[in-house]
N, C-alpha and C. Protein backbone atom coordinates (compact mmCIF):
# COMPACT_ATOMS: atom_id res chain seq x y z
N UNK A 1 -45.09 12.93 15.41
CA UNK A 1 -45.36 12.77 13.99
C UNK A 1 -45.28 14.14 13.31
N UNK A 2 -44.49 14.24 12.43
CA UNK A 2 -44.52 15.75 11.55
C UNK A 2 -45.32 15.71 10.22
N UNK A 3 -45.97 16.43 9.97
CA UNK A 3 -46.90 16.64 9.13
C UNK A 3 -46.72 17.95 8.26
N UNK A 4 -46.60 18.04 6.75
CA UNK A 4 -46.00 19.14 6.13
C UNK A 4 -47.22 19.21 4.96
N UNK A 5 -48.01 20.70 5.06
CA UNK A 5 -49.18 20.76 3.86
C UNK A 5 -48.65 22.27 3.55
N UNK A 6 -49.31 22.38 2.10
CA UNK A 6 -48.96 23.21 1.47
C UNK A 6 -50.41 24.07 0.46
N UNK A 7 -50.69 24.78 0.42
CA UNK A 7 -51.52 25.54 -0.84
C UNK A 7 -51.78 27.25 -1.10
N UNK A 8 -52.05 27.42 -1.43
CA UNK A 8 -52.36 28.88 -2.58
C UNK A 8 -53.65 29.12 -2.02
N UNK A 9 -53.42 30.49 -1.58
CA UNK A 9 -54.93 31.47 -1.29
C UNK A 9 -54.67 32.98 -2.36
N UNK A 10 -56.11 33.23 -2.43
CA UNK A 10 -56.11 34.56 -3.36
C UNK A 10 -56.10 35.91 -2.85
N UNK A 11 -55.18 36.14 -1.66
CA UNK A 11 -54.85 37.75 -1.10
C UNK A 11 -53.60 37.69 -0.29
N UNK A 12 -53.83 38.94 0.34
CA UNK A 12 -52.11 38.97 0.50
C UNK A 12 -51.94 38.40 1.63
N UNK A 13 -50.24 38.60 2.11
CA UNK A 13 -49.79 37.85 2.85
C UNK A 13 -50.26 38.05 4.41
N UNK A 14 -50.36 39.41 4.27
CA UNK A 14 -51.12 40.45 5.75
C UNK A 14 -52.59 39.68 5.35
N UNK A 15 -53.28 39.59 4.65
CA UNK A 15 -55.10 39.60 5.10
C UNK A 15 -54.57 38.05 5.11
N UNK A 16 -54.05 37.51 5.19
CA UNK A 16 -54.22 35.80 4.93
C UNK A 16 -53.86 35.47 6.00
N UNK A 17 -53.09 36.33 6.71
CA UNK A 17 -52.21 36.00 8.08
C UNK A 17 -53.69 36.94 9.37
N UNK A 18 -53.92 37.73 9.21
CA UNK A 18 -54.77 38.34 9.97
C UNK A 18 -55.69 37.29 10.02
N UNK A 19 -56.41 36.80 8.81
CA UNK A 19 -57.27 35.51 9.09
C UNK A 19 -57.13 34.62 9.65
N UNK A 20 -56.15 33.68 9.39
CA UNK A 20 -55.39 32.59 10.14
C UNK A 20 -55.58 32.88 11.89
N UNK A 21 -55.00 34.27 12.12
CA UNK A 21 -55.25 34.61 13.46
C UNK A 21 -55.93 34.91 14.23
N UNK A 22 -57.53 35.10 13.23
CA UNK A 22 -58.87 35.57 14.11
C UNK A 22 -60.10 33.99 13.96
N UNK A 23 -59.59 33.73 15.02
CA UNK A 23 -60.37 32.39 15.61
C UNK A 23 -62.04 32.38 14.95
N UNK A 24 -62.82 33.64 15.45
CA UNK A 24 -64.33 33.96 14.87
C UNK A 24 -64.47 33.65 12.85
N UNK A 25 -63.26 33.49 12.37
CA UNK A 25 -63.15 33.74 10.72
C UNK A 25 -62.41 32.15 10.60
N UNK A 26 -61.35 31.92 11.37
CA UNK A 26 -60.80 30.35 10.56
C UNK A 26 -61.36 29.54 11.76
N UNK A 27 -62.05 28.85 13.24
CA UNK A 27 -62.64 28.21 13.19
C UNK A 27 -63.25 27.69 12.39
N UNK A 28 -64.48 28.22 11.66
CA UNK A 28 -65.69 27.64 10.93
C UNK A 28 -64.92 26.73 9.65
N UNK A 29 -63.67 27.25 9.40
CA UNK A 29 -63.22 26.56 8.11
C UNK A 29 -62.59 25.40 8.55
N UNK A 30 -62.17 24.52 9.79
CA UNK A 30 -62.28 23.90 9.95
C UNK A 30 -62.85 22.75 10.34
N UNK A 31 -63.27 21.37 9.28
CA UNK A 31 -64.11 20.31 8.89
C UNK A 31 -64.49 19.83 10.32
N UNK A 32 -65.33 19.97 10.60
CA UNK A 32 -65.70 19.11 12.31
C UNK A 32 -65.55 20.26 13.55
N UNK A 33 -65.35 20.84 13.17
CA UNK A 33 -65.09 21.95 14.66
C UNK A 33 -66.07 23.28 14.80
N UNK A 34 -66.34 23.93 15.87
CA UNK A 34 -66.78 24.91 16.52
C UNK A 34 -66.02 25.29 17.48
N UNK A 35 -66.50 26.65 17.13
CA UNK A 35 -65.57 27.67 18.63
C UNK A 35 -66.13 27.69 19.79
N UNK A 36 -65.74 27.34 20.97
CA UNK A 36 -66.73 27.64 21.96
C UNK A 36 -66.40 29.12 22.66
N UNK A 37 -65.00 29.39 22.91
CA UNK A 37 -64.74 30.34 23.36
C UNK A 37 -63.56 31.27 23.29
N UNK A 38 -63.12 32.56 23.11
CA UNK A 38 -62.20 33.43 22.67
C UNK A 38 -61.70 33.94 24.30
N UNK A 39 -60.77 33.33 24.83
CA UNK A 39 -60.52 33.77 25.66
C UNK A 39 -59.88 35.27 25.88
N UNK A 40 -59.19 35.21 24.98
CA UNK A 40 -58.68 36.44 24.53
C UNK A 40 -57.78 36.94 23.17
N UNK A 41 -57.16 37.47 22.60
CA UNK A 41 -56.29 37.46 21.35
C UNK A 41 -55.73 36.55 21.28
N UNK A 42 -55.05 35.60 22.14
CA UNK A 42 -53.78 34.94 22.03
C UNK A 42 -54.19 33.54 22.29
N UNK A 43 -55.38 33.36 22.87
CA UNK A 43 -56.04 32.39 23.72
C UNK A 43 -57.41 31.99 23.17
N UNK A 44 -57.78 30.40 22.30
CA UNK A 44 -59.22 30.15 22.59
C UNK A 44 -59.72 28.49 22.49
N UNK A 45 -60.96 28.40 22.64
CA UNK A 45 -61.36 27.11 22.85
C UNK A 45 -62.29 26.70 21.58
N UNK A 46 -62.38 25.65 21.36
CA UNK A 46 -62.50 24.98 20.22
C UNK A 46 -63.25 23.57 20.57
N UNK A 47 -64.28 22.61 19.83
CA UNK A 47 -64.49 21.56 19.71
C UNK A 47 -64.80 21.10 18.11
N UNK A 48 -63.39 19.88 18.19
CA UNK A 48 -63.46 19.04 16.83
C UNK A 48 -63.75 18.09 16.71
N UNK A 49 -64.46 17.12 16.24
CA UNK A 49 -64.68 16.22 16.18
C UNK A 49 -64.03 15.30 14.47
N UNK A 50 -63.19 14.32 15.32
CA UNK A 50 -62.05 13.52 13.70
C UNK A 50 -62.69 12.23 14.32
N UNK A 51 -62.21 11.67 13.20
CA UNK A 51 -62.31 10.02 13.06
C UNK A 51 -60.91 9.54 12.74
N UNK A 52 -60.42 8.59 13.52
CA UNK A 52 -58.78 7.94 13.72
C UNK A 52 -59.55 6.48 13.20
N UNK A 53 -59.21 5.96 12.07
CA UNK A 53 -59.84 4.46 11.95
C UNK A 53 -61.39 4.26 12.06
N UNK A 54 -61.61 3.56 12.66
CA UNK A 54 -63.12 3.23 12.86
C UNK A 54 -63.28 3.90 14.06
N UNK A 55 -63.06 5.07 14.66
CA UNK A 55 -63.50 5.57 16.09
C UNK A 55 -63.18 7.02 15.83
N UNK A 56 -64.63 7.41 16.34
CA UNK A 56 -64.61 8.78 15.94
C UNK A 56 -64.02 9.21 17.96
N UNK A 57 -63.70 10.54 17.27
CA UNK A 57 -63.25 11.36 18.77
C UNK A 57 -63.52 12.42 18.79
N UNK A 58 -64.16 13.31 19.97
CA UNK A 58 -64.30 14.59 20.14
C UNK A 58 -63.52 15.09 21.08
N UNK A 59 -62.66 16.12 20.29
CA UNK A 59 -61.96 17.05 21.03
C UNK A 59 -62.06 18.22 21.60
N UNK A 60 -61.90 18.37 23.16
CA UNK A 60 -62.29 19.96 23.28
C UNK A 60 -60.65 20.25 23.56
N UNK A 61 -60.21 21.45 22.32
CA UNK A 61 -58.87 21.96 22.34
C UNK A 61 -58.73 23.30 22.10
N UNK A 62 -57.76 23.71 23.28
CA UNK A 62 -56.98 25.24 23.55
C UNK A 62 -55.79 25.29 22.51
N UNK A 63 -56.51 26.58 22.01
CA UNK A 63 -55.49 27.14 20.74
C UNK A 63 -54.55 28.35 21.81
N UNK A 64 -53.36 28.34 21.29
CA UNK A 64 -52.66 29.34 21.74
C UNK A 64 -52.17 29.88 20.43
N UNK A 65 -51.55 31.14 20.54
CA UNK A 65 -50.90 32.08 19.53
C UNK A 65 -49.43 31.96 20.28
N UNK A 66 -48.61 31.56 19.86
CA UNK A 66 -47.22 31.45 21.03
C UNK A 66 -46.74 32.52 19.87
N UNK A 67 -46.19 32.84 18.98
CA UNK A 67 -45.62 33.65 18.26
C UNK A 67 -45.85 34.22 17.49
N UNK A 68 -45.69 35.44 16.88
CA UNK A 68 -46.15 35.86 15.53
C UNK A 68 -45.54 36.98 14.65
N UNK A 69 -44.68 36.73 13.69
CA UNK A 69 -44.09 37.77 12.95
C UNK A 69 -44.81 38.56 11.82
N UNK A 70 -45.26 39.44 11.68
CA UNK A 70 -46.41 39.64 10.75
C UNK A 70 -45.09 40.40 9.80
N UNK A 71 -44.21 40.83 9.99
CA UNK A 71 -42.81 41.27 8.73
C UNK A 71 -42.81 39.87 8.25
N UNK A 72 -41.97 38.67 8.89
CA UNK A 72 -41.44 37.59 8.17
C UNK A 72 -42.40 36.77 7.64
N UNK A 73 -44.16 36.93 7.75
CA UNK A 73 -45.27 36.24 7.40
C UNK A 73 -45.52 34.60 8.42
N UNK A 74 -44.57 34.95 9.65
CA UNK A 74 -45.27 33.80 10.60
C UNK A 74 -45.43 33.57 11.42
N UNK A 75 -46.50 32.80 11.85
CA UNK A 75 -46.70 32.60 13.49
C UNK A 75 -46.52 31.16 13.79
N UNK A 76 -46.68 31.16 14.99
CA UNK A 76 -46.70 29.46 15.76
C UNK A 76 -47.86 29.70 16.64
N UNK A 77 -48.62 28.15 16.72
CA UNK A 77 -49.91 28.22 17.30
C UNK A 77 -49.40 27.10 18.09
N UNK A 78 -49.91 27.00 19.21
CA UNK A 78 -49.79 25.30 19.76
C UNK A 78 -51.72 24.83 20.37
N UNK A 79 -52.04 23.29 19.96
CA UNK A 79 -53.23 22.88 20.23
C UNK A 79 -53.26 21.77 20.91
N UNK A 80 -53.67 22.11 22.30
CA UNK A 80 -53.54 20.77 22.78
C UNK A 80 -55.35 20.51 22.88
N UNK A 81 -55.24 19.27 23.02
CA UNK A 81 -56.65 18.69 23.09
C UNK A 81 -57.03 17.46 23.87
N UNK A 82 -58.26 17.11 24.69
CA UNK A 82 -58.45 16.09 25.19
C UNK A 82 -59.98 15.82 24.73
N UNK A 83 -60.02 14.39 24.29
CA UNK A 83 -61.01 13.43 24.11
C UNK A 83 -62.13 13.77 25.01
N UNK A 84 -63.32 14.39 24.65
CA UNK A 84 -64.68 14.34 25.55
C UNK A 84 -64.94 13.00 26.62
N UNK A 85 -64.45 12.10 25.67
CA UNK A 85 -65.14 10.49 26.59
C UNK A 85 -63.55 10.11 27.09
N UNK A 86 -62.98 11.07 27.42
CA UNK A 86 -61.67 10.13 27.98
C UNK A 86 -61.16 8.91 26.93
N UNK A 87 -60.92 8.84 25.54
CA UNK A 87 -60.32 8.62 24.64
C UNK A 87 -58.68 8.48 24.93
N UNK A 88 -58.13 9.83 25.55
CA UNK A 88 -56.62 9.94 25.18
C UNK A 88 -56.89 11.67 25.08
N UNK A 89 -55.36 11.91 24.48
CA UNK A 89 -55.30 13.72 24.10
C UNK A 89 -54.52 13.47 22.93
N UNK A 90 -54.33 14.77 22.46
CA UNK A 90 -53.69 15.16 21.58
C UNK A 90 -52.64 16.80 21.67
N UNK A 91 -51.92 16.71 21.12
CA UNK A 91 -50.92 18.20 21.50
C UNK A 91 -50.35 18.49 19.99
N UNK A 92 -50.45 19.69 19.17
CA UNK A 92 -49.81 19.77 18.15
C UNK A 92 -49.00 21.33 18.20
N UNK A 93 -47.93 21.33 17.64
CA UNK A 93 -47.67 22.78 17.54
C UNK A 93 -47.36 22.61 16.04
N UNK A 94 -47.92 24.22 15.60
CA UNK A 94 -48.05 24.47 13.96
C UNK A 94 -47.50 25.73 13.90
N UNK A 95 -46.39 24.93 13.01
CA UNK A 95 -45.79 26.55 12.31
C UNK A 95 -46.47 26.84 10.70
N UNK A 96 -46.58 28.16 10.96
CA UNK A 96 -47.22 28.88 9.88
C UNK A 96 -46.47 29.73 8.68
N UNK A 97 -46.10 29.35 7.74
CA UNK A 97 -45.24 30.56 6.72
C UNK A 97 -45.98 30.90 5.60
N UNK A 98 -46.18 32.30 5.60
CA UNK A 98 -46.76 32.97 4.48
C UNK A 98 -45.54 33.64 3.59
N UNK A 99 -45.99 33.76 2.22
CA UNK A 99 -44.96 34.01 1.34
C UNK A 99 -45.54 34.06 0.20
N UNK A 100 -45.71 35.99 -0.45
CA UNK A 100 -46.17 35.82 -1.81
C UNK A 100 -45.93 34.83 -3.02
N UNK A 101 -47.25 34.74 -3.73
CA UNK A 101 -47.18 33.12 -4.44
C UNK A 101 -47.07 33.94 -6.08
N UNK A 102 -46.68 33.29 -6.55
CA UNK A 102 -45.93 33.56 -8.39
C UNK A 102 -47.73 33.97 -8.84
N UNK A 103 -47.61 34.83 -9.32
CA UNK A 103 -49.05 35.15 -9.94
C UNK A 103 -49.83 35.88 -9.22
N UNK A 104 -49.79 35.91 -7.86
CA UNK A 104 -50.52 36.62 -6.83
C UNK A 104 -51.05 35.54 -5.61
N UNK A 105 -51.52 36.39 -4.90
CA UNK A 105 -51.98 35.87 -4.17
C UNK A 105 -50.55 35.17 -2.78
N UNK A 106 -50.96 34.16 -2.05
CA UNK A 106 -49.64 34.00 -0.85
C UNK A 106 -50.14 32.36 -1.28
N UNK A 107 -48.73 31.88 -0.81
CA UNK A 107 -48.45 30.58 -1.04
C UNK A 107 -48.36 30.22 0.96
N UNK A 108 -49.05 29.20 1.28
CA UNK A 108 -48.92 28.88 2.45
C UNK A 108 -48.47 27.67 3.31
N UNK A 109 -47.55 27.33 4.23
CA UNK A 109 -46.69 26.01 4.12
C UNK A 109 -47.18 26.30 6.06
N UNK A 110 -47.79 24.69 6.22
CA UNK A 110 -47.86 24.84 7.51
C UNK A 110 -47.08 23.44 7.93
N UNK A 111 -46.49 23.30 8.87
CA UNK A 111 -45.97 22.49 9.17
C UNK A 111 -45.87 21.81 10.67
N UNK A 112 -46.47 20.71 10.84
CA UNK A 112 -47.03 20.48 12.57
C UNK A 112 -46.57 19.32 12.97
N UNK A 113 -45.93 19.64 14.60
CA UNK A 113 -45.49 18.67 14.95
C UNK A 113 -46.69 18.20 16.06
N UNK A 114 -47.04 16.50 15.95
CA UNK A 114 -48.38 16.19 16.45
C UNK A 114 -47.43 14.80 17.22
N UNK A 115 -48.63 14.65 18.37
CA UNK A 115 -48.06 13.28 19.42
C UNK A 115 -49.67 13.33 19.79
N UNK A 116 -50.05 12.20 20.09
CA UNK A 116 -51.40 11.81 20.24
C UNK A 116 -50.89 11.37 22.02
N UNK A 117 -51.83 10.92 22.79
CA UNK A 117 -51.61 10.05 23.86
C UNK A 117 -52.96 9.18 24.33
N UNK A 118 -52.72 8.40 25.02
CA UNK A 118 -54.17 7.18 25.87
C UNK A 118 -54.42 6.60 24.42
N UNK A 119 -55.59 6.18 24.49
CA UNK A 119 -56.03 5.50 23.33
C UNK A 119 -56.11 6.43 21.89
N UNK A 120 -56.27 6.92 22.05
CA UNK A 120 -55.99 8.34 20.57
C UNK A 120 -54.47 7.76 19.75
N UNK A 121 -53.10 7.47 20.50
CA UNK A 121 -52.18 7.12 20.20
C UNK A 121 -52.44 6.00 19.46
N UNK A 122 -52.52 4.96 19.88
CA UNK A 122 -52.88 3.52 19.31
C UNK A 122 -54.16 3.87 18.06
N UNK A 123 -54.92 4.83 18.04
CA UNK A 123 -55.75 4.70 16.41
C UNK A 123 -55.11 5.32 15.76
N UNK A 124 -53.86 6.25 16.46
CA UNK A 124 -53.70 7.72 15.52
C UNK A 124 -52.10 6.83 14.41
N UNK A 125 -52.28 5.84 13.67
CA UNK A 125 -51.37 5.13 12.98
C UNK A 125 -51.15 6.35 11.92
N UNK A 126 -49.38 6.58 11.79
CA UNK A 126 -49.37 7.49 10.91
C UNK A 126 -49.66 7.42 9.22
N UNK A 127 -49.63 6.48 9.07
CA UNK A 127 -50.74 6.78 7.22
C UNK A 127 -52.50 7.31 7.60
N UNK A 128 -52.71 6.28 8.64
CA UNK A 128 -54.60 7.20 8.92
C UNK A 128 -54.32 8.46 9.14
N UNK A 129 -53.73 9.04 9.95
CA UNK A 129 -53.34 10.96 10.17
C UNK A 129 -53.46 11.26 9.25
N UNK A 130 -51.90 10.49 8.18
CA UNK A 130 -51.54 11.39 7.41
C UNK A 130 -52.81 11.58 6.21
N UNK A 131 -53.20 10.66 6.16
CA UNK A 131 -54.52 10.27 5.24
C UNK A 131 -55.59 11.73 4.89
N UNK A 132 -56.33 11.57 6.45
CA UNK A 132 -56.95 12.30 7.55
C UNK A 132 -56.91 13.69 7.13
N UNK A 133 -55.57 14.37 7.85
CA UNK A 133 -55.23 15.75 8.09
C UNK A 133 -54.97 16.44 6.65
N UNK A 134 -54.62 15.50 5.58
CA UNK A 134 -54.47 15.76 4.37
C UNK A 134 -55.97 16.19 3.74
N UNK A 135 -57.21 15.59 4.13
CA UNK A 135 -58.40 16.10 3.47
C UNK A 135 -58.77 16.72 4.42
N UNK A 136 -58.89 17.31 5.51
CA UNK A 136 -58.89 17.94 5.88
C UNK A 136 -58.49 19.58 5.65
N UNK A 137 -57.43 19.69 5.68
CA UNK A 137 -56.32 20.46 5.13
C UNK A 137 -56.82 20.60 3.37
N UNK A 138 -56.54 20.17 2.88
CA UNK A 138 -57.40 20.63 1.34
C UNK A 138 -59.20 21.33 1.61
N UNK A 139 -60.16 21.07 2.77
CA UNK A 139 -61.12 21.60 2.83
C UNK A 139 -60.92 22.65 3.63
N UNK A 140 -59.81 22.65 4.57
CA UNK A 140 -60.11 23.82 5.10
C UNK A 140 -59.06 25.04 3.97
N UNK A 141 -58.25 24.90 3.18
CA UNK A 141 -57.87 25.51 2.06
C UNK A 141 -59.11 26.43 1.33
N UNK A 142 -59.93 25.38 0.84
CA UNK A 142 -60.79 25.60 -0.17
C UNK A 142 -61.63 26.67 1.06
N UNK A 143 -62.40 26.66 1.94
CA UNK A 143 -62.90 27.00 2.83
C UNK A 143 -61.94 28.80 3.20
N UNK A 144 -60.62 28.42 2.96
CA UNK A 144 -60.22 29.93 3.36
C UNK A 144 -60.12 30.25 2.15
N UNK A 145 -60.09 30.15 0.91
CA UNK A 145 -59.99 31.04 -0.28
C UNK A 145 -61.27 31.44 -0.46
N UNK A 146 -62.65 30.79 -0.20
CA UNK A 146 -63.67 31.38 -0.55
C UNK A 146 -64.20 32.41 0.69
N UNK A 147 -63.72 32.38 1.87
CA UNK A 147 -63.98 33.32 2.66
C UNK A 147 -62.59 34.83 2.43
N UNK A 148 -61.88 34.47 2.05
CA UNK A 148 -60.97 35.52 1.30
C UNK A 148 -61.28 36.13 0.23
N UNK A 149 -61.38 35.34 -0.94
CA UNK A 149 -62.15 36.04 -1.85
C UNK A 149 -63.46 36.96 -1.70
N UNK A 150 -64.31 36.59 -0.90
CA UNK A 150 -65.44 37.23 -0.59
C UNK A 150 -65.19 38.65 0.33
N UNK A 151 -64.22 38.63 1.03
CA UNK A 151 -63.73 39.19 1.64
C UNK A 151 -62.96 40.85 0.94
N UNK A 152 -62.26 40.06 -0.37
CA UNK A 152 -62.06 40.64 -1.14
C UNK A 152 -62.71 41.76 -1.77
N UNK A 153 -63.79 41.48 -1.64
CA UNK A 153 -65.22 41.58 -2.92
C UNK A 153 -65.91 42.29 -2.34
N UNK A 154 -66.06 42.59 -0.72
CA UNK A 154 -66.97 42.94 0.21
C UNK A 154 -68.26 42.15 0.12
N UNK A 155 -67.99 40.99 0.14
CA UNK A 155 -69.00 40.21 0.05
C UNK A 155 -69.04 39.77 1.52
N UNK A 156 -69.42 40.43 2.64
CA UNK A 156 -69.72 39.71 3.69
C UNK A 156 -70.29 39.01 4.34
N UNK A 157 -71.78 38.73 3.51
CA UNK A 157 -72.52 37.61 4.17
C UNK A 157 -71.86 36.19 3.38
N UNK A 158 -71.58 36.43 2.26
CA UNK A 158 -70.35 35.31 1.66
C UNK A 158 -69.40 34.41 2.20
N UNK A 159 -68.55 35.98 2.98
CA UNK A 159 -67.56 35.79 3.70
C UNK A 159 -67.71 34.44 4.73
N UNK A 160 -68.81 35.15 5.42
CA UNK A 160 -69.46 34.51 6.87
C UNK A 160 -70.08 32.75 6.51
N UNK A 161 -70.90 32.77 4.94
CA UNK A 161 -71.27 31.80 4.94
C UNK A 161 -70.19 30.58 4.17
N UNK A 162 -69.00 30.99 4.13
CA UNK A 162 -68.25 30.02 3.62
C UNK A 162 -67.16 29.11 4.02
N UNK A 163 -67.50 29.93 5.48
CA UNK A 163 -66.53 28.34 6.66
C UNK A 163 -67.62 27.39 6.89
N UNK A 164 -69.11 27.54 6.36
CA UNK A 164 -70.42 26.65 7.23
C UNK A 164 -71.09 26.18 6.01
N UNK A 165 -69.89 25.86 4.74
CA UNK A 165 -70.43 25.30 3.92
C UNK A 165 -69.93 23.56 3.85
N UNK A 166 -69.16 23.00 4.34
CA UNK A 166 -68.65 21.59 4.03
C UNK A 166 -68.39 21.20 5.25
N UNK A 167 -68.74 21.17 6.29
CA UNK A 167 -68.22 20.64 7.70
C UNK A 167 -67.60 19.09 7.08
N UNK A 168 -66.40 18.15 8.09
CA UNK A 168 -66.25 17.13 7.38
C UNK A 168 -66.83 15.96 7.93
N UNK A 169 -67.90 14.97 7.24
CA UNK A 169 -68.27 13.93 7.82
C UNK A 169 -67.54 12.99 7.76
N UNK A 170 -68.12 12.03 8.80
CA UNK A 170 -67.44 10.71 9.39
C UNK A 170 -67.26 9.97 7.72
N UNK A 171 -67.77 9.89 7.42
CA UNK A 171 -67.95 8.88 5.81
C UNK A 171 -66.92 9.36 5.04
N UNK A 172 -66.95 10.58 4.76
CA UNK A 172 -65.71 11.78 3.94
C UNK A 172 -64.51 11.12 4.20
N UNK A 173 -64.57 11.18 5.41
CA UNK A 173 -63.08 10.95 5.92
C UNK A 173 -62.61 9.40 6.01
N UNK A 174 -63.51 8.61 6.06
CA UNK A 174 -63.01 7.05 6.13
C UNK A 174 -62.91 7.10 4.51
N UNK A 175 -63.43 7.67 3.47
CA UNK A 175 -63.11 7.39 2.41
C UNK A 175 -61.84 7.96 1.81
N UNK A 176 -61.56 9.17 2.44
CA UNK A 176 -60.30 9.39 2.40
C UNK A 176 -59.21 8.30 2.60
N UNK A 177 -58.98 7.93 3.75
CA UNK A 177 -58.08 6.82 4.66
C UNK A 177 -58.10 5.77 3.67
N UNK A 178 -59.56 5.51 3.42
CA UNK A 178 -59.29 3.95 2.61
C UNK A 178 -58.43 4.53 1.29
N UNK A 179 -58.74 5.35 0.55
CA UNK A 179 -58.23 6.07 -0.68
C UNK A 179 -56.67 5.46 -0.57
N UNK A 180 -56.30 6.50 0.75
CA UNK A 180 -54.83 6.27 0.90
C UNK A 180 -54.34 5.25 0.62
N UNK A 181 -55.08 4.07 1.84
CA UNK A 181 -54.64 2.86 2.26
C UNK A 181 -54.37 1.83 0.53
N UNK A 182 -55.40 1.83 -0.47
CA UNK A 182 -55.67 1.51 -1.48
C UNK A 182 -54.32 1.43 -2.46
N UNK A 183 -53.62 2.98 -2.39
CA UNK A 183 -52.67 3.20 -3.03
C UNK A 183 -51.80 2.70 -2.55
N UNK A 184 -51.66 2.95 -1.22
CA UNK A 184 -50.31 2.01 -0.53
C UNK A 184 -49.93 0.43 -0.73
N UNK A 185 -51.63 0.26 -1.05
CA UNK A 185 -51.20 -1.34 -0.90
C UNK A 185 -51.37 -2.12 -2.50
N UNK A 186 -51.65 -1.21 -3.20
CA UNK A 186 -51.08 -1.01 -4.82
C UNK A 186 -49.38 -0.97 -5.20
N UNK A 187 -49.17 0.26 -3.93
CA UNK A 187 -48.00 0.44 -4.64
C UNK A 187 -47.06 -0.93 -4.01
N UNK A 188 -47.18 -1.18 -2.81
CA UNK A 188 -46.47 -1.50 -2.62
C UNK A 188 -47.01 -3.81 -3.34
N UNK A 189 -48.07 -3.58 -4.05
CA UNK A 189 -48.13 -4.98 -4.21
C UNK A 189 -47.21 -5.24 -5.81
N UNK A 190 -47.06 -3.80 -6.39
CA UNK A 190 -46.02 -3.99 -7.97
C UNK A 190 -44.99 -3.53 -7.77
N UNK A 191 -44.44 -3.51 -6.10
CA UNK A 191 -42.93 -3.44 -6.18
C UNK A 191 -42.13 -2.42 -6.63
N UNK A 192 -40.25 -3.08 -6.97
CA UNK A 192 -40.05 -2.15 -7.86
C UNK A 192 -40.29 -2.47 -9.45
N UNK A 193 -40.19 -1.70 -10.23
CA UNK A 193 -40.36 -1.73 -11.29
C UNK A 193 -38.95 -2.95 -11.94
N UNK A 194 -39.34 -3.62 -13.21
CA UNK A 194 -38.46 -4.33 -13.65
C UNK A 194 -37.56 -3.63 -14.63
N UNK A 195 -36.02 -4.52 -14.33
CA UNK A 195 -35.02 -4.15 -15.13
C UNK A 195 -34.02 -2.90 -13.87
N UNK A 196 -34.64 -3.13 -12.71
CA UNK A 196 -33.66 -2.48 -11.55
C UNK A 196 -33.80 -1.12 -12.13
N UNK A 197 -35.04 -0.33 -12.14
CA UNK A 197 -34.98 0.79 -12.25
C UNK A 197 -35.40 0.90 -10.75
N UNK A 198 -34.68 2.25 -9.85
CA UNK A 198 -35.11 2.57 -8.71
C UNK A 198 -36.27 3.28 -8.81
């Protein structure tokens, strides 16, 4: 399943990319997760916990750094993950492109290729993902501009307290999905429009 998100942070392309790459600073900004361990620069461990449908899953997943151009503004990460209760796994690799944004600041385009497996596959239906990873992805956004900005500012207890402000709950996120689901089945109950406009 490929998955393509996009948004605007307020610093440059170097501090936005240095962040991205220090596990202790973008863990926390991701909704459901903790770090457990930094194996080393390139290497660490992680537990997330998502909801696929009505079944929540906890993941314990190894981040790798497989590449990183800090001239061209990108790296590749790959995450594989397995279900605490024997669920299934998950494997994603994410490419990363940074690229000053019109006005300031870096415009950021991540783009991930994801395959679920065991039972994880069978909930992981691609509108729930896409649903899913989409609010997700907007909180952990919001989550890195305010630890950037602060950052900015020398605001460091700021910094620190602004990946451990919105973790994402189970409820958050089914309301997301339904959101989706809502529109889909809107759009698709008025068709096309009349008079054969495509």
């Amino acid at each position: 399943m490929k998955l393509e998100h996009e948004f605007d942070v307020p610093a440059s392309p170097e501090a936005t990319l240095d962040t991205l790459l220090d596990a202790e600073h973008v863990v926390p900004c991701l909704p459901g997760a903790r770090l457990v361990e930094v194996i080393d620069d390139r290497t660490w461990k992680a537990e997330m916990t998502v909801k696929l449908g009505p079944v929540g899953m906890d993941f314990m997943n190894q981040v790798q750094l497989l590449a990183v151009d800090r001239a061209a503004g990108t790296a590749t990460l790959r995450v594989t993950g397995r279900d605490t209760r024997g669920k299934g796994g998950a494997q994603a690799t994410v490419d990363a492109r940074l690229a000053p944004a019109d006005g300031g600041g870096t415009h950021v385009r991540m783009d991930t290729d994801l395959r679920f497996s065991g039972q994880a596959a069978q909930l992981g239906r691609p509108n729930v993902v896409k649903d899913v990873s989409t609010r997700l992805v907007d909180e952990f956004a919001e989550c890195l501009r305010h630890r950037l900005t602060a950052q900015a500012s020398g605001d460091s207890a700021a910094a620190e307290a602004g990946g451990e402000r919105k973790p994402a709950s189970g409820l958050r996120l089914m309301w997301a999905a339904l959101q989706g689901a809502v529109v889909r089945l809107f759009r698709r109950a008025r068709g096309p429009a009349k008079g054969g406009a495509a």
